[in-house]
Protein backbone atom coordinates (compact mmCIF):
# COMPACT_ATOMS: atom_id res chain seq x y z
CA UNK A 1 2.75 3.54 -1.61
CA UNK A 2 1.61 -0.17 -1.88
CA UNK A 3 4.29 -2.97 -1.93
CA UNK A 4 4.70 -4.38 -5.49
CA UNK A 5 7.19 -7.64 -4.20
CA UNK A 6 4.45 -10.21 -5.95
CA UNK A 7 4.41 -8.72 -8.66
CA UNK A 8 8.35 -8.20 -8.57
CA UNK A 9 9.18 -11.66 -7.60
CA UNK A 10 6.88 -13.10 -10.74
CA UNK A 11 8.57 -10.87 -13.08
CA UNK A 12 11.97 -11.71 -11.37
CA UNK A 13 11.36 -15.75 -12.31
CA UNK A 14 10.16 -14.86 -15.72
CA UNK A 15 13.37 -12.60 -15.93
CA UNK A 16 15.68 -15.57 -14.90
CA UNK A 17 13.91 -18.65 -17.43
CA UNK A 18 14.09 -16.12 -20.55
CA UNK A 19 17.42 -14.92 -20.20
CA UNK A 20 18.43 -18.51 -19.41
CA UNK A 21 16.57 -19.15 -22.44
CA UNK A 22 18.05 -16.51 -24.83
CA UNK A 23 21.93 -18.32 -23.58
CA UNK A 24 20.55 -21.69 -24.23
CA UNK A 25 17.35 -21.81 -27.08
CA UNK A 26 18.44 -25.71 -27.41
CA UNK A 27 18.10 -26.52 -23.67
CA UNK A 28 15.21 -24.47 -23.12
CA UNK A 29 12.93 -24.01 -26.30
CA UNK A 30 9.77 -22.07 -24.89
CA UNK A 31 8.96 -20.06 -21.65
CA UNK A 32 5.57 -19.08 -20.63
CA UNK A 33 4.93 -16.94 -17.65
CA UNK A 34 1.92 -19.22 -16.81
CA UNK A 35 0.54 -22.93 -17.44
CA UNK A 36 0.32 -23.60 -20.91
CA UNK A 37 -2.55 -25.36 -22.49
CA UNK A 38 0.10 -27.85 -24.40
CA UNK A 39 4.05 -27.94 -24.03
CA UNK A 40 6.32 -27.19 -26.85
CA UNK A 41 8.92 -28.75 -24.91
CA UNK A 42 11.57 -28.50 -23.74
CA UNK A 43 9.42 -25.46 -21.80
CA UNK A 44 9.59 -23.85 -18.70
CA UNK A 45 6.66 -21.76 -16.86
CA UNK A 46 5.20 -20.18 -13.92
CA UNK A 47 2.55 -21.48 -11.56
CA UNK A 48 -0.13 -19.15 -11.00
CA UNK A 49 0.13 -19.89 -7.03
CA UNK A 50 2.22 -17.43 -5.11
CA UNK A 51 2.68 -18.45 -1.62
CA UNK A 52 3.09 -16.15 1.29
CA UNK A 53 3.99 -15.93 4.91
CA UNK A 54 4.77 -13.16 6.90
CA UNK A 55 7.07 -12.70 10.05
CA UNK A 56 7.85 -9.26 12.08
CA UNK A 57 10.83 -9.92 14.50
CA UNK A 58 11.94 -6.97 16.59
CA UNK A 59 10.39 -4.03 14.26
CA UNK A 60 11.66 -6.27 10.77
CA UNK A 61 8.57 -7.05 8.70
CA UNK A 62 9.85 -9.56 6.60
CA UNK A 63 7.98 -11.06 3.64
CA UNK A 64 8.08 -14.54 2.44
CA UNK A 65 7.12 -15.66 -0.88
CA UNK A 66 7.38 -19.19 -2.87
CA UNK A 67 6.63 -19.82 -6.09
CA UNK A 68 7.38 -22.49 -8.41
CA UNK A 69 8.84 -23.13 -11.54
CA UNK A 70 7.81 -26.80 -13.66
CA UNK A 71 10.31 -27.56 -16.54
CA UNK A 72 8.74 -29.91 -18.85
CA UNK A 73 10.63 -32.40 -21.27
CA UNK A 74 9.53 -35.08 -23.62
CA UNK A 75 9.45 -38.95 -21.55
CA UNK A 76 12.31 -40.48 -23.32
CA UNK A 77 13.92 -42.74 -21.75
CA UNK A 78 17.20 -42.84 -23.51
CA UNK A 79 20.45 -41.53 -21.57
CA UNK A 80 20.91 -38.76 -23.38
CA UNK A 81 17.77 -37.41 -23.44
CA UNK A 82 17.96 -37.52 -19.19
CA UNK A 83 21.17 -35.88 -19.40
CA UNK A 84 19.84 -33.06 -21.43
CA UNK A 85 17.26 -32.79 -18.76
CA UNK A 86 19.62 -32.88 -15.83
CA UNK A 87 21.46 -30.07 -17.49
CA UNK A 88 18.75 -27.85 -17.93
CA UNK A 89 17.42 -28.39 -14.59
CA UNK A 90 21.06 -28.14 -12.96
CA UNK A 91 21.48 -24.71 -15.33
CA UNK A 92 18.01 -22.68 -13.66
CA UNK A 93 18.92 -23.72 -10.53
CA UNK A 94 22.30 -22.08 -11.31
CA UNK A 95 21.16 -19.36 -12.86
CA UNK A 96 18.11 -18.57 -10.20
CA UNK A 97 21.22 -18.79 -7.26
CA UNK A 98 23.45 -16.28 -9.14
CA UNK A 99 20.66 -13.87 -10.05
CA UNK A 100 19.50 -13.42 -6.38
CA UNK A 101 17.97 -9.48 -6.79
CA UNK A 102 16.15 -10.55 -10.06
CA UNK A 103 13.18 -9.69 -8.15
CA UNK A 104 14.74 -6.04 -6.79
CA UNK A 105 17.53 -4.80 -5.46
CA UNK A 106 15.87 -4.62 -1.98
CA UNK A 107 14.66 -8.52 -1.97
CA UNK A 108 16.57 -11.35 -2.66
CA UNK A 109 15.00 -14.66 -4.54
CA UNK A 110 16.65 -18.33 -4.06
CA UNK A 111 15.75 -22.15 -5.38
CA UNK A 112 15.42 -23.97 -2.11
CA UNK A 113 14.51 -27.17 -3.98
CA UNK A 114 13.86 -29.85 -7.17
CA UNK A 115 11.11 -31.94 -7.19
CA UNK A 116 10.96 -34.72 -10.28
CA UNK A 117 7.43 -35.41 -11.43
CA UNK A 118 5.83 -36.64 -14.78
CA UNK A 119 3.05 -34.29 -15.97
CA UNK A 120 0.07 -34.91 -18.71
CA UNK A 121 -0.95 -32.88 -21.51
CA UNK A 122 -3.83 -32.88 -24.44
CA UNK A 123 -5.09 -36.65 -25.01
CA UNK A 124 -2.84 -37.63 -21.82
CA UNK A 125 0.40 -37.59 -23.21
CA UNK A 126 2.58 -38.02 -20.71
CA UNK A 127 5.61 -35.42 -20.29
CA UNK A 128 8.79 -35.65 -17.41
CA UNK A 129 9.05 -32.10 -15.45
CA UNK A 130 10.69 -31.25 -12.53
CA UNK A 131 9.21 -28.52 -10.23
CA UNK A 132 11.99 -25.63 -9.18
CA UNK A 133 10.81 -24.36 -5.95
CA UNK A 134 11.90 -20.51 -5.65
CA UNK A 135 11.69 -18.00 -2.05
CA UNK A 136 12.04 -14.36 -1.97
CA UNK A 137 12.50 -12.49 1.03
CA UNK A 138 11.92 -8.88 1.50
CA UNK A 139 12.42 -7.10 5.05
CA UNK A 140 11.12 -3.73 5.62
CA UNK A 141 11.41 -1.59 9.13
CA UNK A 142 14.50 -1.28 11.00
CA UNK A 143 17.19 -2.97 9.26
């Protein structure tokens, strides 16, 4: 039977942002599981891009994946409006570490880091976002 891990670890990080969401609907207001054509922010969502690399090591086939999650806020610059951001961004990362077999029970899925960016939208509004990068590894063979 074919491998279904890509299509596991996608569903895994939509699993994570809407359950996050569901906790938190004023941290997190929309989740998409790919790149909107406009933000109804605060919004989370999938690249399309899944990453892979592969490694065998004495008779372990292991897969690698990365994908990435952009969080996208209004550009306020007011302190409170970059706390709320640090929060949210501070609560996936949480929640992605602590839900390690979103993906399966046989992989595991982990942030490995937080990029800040600013993003554009529409008429080139401009938005803050922060990119979550996210790995899952699943090892198949002798184990």
């Amino acid at each position: 039977m074919a491998s279904t891990f890509r299509v596991d670890f996608r569903a895994g990080l939509a699993s994570v942002l809407t359950t996050y969401q569901a906790a938190n609907p004023t941290l997190l207001n929309k989740v998409y599981s790919y790149p909107p054509g406009e933000y109804n922010t605060p919004c989370a969502f999938i690249e399309k891009t899944i990453n892979e690399r592969q490694e065998m090591l004495n008779g372990v086939w292991q897969r690698i994946l990365t994908g990435t999650v952009v969080i996208v806020c209004k550009l306020i610059s007011n302190e409170q409006a970059t706390s709320e951001q640090d929060v949210l961004i501070d609560g996936l990362v949480d929640a992605f570490s602590t839900n390690f077999h979103a993906a399966s029970g046989s992989s595991e899925i982990e942030p490995v880091s937080v990029t800040d960016t600013e993003t554009t939208a529409g008429e080139g509004v401009r938005y803050a976002a922060a990119i979550i990068t996210v790995q899952g590894t699943k090892q198949e063979g002798r184990l």
